[in-house]
Protein backbone atom coordinates (compact mmCIF):
# COMPACT_ATOMS: atom_id res chain seq x y z
CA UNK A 1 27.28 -4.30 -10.04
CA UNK A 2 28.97 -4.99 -6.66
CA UNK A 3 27.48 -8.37 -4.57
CA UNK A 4 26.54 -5.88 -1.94
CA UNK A 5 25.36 -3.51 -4.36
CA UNK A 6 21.41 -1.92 -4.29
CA UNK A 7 19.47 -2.61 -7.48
CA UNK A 8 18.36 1.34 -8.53
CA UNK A 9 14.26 1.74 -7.62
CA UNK A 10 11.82 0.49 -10.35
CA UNK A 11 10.31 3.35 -12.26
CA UNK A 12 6.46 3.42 -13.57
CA UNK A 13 7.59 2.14 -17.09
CA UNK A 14 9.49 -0.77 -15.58
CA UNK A 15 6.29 -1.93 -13.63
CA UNK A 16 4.48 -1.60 -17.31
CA UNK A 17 7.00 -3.86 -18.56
CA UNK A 18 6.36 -6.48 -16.32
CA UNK A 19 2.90 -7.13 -17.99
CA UNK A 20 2.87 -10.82 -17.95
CA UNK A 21 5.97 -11.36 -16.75
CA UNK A 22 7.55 -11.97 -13.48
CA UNK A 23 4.93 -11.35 -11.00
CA UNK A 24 5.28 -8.12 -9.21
CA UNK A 25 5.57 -8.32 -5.61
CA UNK A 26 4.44 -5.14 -3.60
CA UNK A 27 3.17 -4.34 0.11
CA UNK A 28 1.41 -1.73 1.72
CA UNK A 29 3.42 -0.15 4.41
CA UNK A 30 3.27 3.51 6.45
CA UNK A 31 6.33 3.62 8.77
CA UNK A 32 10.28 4.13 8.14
CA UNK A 33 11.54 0.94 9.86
CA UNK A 34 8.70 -1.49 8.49
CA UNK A 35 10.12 0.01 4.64
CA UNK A 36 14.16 -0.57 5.71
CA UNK A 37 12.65 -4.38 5.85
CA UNK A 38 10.59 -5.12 2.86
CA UNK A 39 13.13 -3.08 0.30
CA UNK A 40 14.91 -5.45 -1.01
CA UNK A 41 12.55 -7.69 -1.13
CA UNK A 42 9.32 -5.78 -2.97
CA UNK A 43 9.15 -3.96 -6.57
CA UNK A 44 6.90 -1.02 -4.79
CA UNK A 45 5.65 0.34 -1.60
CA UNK A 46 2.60 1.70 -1.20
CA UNK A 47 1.45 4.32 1.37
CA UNK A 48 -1.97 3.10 1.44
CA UNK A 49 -5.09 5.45 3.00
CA UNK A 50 -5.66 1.86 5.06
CA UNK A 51 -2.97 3.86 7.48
CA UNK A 52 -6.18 6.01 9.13
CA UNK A 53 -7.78 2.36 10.41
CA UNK A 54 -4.38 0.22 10.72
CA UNK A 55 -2.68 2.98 12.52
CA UNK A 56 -5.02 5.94 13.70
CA UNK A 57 -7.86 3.99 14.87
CA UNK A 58 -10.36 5.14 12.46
CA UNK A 59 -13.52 3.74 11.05
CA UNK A 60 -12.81 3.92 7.42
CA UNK A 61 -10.52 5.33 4.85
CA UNK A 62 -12.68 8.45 4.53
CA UNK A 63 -11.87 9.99 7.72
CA UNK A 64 -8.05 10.35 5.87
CA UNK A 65 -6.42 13.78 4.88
CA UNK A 66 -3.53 14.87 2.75
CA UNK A 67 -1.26 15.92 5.64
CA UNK A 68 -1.26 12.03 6.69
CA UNK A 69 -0.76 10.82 3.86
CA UNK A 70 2.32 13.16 3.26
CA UNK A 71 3.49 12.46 6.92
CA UNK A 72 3.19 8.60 5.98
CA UNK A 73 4.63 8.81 2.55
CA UNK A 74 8.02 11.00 4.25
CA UNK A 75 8.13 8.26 6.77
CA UNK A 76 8.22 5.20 4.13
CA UNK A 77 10.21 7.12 1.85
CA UNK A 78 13.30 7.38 4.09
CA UNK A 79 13.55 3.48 4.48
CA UNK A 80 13.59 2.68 0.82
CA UNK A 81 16.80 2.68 -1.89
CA UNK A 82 15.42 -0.15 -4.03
CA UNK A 83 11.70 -0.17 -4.24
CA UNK A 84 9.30 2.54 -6.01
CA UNK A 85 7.49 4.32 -3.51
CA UNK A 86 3.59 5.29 -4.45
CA UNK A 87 1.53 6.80 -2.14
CA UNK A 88 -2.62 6.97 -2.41
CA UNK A 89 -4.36 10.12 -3.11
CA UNK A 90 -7.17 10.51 -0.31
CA UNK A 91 -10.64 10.80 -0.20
CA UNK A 92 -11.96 14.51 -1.49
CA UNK A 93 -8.31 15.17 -2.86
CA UNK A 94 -9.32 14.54 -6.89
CA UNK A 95 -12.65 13.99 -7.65
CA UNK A 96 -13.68 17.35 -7.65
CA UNK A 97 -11.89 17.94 -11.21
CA UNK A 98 -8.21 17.15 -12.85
CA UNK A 99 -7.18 20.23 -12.08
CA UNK A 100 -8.18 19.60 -8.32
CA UNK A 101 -6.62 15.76 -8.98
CA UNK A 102 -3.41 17.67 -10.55
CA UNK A 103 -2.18 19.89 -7.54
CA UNK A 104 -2.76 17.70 -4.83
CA UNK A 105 -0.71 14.59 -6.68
CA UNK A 106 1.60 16.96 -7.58
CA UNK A 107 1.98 18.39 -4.13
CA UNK A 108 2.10 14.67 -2.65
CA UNK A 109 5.14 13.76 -5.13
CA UNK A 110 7.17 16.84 -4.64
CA UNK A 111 6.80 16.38 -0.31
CA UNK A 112 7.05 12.88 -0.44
CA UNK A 113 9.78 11.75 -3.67
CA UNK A 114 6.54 9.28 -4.74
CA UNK A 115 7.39 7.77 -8.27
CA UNK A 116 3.77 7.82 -8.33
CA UNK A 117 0.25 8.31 -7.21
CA UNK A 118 -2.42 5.95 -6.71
CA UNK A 119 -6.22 6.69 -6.90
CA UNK A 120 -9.76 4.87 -7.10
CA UNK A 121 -12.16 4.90 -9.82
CA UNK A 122 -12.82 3.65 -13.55
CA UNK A 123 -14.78 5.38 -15.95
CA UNK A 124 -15.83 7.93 -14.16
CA UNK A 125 -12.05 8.58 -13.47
CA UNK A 126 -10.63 7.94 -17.02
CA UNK A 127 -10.08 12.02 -17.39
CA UNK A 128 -8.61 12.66 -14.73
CA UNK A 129 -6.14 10.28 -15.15
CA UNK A 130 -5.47 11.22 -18.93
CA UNK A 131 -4.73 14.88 -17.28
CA UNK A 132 -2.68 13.72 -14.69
CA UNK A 133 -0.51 11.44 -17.54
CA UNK A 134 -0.60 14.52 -19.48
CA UNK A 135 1.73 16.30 -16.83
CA UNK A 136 4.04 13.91 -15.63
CA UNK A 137 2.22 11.91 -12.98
CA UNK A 138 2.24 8.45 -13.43
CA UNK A 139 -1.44 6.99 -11.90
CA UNK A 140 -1.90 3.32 -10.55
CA UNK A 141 -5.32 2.99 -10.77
CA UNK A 142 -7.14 1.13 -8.52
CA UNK A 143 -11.05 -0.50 -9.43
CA UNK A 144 -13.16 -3.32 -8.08
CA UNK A 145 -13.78 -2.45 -4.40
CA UNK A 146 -12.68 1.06 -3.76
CA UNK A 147 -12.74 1.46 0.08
CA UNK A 148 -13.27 5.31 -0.53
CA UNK A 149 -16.68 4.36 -2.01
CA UNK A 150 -17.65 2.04 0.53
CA UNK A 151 -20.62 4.35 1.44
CA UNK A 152 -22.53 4.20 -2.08
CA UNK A 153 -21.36 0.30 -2.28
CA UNK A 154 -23.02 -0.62 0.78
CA UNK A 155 -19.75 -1.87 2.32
CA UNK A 156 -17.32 -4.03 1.21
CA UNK A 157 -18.82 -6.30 -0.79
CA UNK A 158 -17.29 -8.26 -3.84
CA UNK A 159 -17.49 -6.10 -7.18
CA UNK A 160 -18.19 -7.43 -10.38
CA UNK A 161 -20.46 -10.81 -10.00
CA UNK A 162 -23.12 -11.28 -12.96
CA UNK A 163 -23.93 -8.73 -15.20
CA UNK A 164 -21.65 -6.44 -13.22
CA UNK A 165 -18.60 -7.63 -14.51
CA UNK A 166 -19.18 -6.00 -17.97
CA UNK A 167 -19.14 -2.95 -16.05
CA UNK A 168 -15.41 -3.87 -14.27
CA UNK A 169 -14.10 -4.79 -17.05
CA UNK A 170 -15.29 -1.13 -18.78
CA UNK A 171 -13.69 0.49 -16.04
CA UNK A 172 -10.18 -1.42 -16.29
CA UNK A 173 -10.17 -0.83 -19.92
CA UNK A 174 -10.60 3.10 -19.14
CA UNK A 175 -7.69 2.99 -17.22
CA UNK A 176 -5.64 1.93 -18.91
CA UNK A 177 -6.75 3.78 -22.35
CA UNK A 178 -5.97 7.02 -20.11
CA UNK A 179 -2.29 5.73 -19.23
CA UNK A 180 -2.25 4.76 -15.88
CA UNK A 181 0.70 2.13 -16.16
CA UNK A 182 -0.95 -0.03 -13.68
CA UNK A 183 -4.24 -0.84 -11.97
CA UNK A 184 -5.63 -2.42 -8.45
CA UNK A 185 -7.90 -5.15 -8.73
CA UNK A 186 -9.65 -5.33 -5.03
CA UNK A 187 -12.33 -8.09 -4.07
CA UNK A 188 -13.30 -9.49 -7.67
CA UNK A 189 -14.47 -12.88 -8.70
CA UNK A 190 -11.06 -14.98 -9.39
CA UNK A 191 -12.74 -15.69 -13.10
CA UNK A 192 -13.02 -12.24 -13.63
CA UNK A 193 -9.66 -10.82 -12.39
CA UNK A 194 -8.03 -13.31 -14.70
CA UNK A 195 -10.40 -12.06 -17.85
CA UNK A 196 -9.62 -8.76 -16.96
CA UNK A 197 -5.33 -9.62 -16.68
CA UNK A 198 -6.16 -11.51 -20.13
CA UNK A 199 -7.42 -8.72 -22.18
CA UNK A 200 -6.08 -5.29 -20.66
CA UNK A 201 -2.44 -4.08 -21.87
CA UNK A 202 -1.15 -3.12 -18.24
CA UNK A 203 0.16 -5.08 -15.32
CA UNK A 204 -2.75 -5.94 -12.46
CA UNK A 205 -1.89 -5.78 -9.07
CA UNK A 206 -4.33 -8.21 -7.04
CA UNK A 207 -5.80 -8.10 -3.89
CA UNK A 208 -8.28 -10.36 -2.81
CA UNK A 209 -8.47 -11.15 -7.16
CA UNK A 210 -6.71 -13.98 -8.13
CA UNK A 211 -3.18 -15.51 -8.27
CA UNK A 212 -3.39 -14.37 -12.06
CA UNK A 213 -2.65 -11.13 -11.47
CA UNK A 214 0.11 -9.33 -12.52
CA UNK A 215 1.52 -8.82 -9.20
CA UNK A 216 -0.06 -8.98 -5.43
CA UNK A 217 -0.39 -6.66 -2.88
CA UNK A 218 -1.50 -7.20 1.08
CA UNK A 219 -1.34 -4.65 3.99
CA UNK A 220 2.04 -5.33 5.96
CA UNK A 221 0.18 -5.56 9.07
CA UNK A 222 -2.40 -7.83 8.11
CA UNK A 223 0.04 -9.94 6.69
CA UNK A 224 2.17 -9.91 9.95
CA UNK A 225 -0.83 -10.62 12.07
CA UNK A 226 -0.13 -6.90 13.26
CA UNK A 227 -3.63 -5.51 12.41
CA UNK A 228 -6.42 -8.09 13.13
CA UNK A 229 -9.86 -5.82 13.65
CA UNK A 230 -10.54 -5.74 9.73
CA UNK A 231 -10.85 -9.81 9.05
CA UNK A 232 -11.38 -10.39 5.20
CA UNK A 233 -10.86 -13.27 3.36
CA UNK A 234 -8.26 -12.54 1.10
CA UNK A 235 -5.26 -11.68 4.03
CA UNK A 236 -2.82 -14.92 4.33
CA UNK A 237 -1.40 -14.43 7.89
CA UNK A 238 2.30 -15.14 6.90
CA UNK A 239 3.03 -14.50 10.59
CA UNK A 240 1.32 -13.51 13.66
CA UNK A 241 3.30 -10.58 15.41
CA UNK A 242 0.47 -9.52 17.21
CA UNK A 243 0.03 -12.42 19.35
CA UNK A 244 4.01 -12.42 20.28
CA UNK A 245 3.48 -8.98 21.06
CA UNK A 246 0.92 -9.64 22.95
CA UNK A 247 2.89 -12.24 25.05
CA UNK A 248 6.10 -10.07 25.07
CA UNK A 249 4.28 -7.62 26.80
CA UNK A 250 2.91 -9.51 29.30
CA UNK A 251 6.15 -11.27 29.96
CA UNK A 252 7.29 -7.28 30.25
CA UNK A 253 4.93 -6.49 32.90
CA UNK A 254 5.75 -9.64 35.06
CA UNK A 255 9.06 -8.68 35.22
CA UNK A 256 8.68 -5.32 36.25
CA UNK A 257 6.34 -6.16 39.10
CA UNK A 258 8.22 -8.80 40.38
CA UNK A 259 11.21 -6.44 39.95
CA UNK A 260 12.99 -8.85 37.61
CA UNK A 261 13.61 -5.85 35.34
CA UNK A 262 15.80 -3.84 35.03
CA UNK A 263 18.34 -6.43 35.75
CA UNK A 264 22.69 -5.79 36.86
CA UNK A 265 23.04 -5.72 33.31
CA UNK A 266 20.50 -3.13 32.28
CA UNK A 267 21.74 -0.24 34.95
CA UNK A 268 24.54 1.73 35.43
CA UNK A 269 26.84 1.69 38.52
CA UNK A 270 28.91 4.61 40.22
CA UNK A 271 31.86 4.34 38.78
CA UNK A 272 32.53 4.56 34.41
CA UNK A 273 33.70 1.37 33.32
CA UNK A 274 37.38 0.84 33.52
CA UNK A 275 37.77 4.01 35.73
CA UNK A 276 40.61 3.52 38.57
CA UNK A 277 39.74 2.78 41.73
């Protein structure tokens, strides 16, 4: 390979094979030019339902519909050449039944080129994912807190304290018995994440978990300082765009009214450069 040459884009099996490995780096991202930067530097992207409150303004991931997500997951997927792209399956688009679960993920891979889908749930999910397996979808599961279920889990509250670990650990198990080749752990007790990294066979991908995990995953613009309304504890700013934004902006409008802007150098005179006189 070439020094200037693109490493191909992981498939599912090669995120499998990172179980207790090299940690798996990965970012949630829903826009072409955010994707052209984190390529080379991420082992997947994914097209999280978090786009309806980072970018549309809405209260919660349930508001989100299939035509965004396939909007979002075309956007992302033209910016990347070396990362896997997986994009979430929203709200109302599987639970109904794997066949249900089937033509929607199917439908989202074949608009989008997603090497995979990504959807919420444990037990109660284990079938659908052994159908989807079945047919050549690889699942990412995704258990702990599942954002889509904020409304029976009385918000977003850490899963799995106490006796209700048992229960998280059930549901990672299920998972991965079905064959999804890798599963969220959202907003668990660090003691826990690294019991359940310990004793299940596929890579976990942490958020909010611990730094056990198989891999980590954060919201780009959280990350950035981009996206600030949803404060939780687990976000590391590793920048803060929004605040030099914010001043950018200003500077912007101060330069406009005090006609500063456009300057010589931003307008265009009569004549085409290096036109005779």
């Amino acid at each position: 390979m070439s020094a200037t040459a693109k490493k191909r884009a992981p498939l599912p099996e090669d995120i499998l094979a990172r179980k207790g490995g090299e940690p798996i780096v990965s970012l949630t991202c829903y826009t072409t030019p955010m994707a052209e930067i984190m390529d080379e530097h991420v082992d997947f992207v994914l097209v999280g339902d978090s786009v309806g409150m980072v970018l549309h303004g809405l209260k919660s991931t349930v508001e989100v519909t299939m035509e965004m997500m396939i909007l979002h997951g075309k956007a992302v997927a033209r910016g990347l050449s070396s990362a896997m792209l997986v994009v979430d399956m929203p709200f109302g688009s599987y639970e109904e039944s794997p066949e249900q679960a089937f033509r929607n993920a199917a439908h989202i891979m074949r608009e989008t080129g997603a090497g995979a889908v990504k959807l919420e749930g444990g037990t109660q999910m284990a079938q659908t994912i052994r159908f989807l397996v079945d047919r050549g979808i690889p699942v990412m599961a995704h258990v702990g807190l599942t954002p889509q279920s904020i409304n029976t889990l009385g918000g977003y509250k850490v899963q799995g304290r106490g006796d209700a670990g048992d229960a998280l650990m059930a549901d990672a198990q299920a998972v991965a018995e079905a064959g999804a080749f890798s599963v969220v752990l959202e907003k668990v007790p660090e003691s826990l994440a690294d019991k359940v990294t310990a004793e299940v066979p596929i890579p976990t991908i942490g958020i909010g978990a611990s730094a056990g995990c198989d891999g980590q995953i954060l919201v780009l613009d959280d990350m950035l300082g981009l996206f600030t309304a949803f404060k939780a504890k687990f976000v590391k700013r590793f920048a803060n765009l929004g605040e030099d934004a914010g001043a950018a902006i200003a500077d912007y409008a101060r330069a406009v009214k005090a006609r500063e802007f456009p300057g010589p150098e931003h307008v265009f005179g009569d004549a085409a450069p290096g036109a005779k006189k």
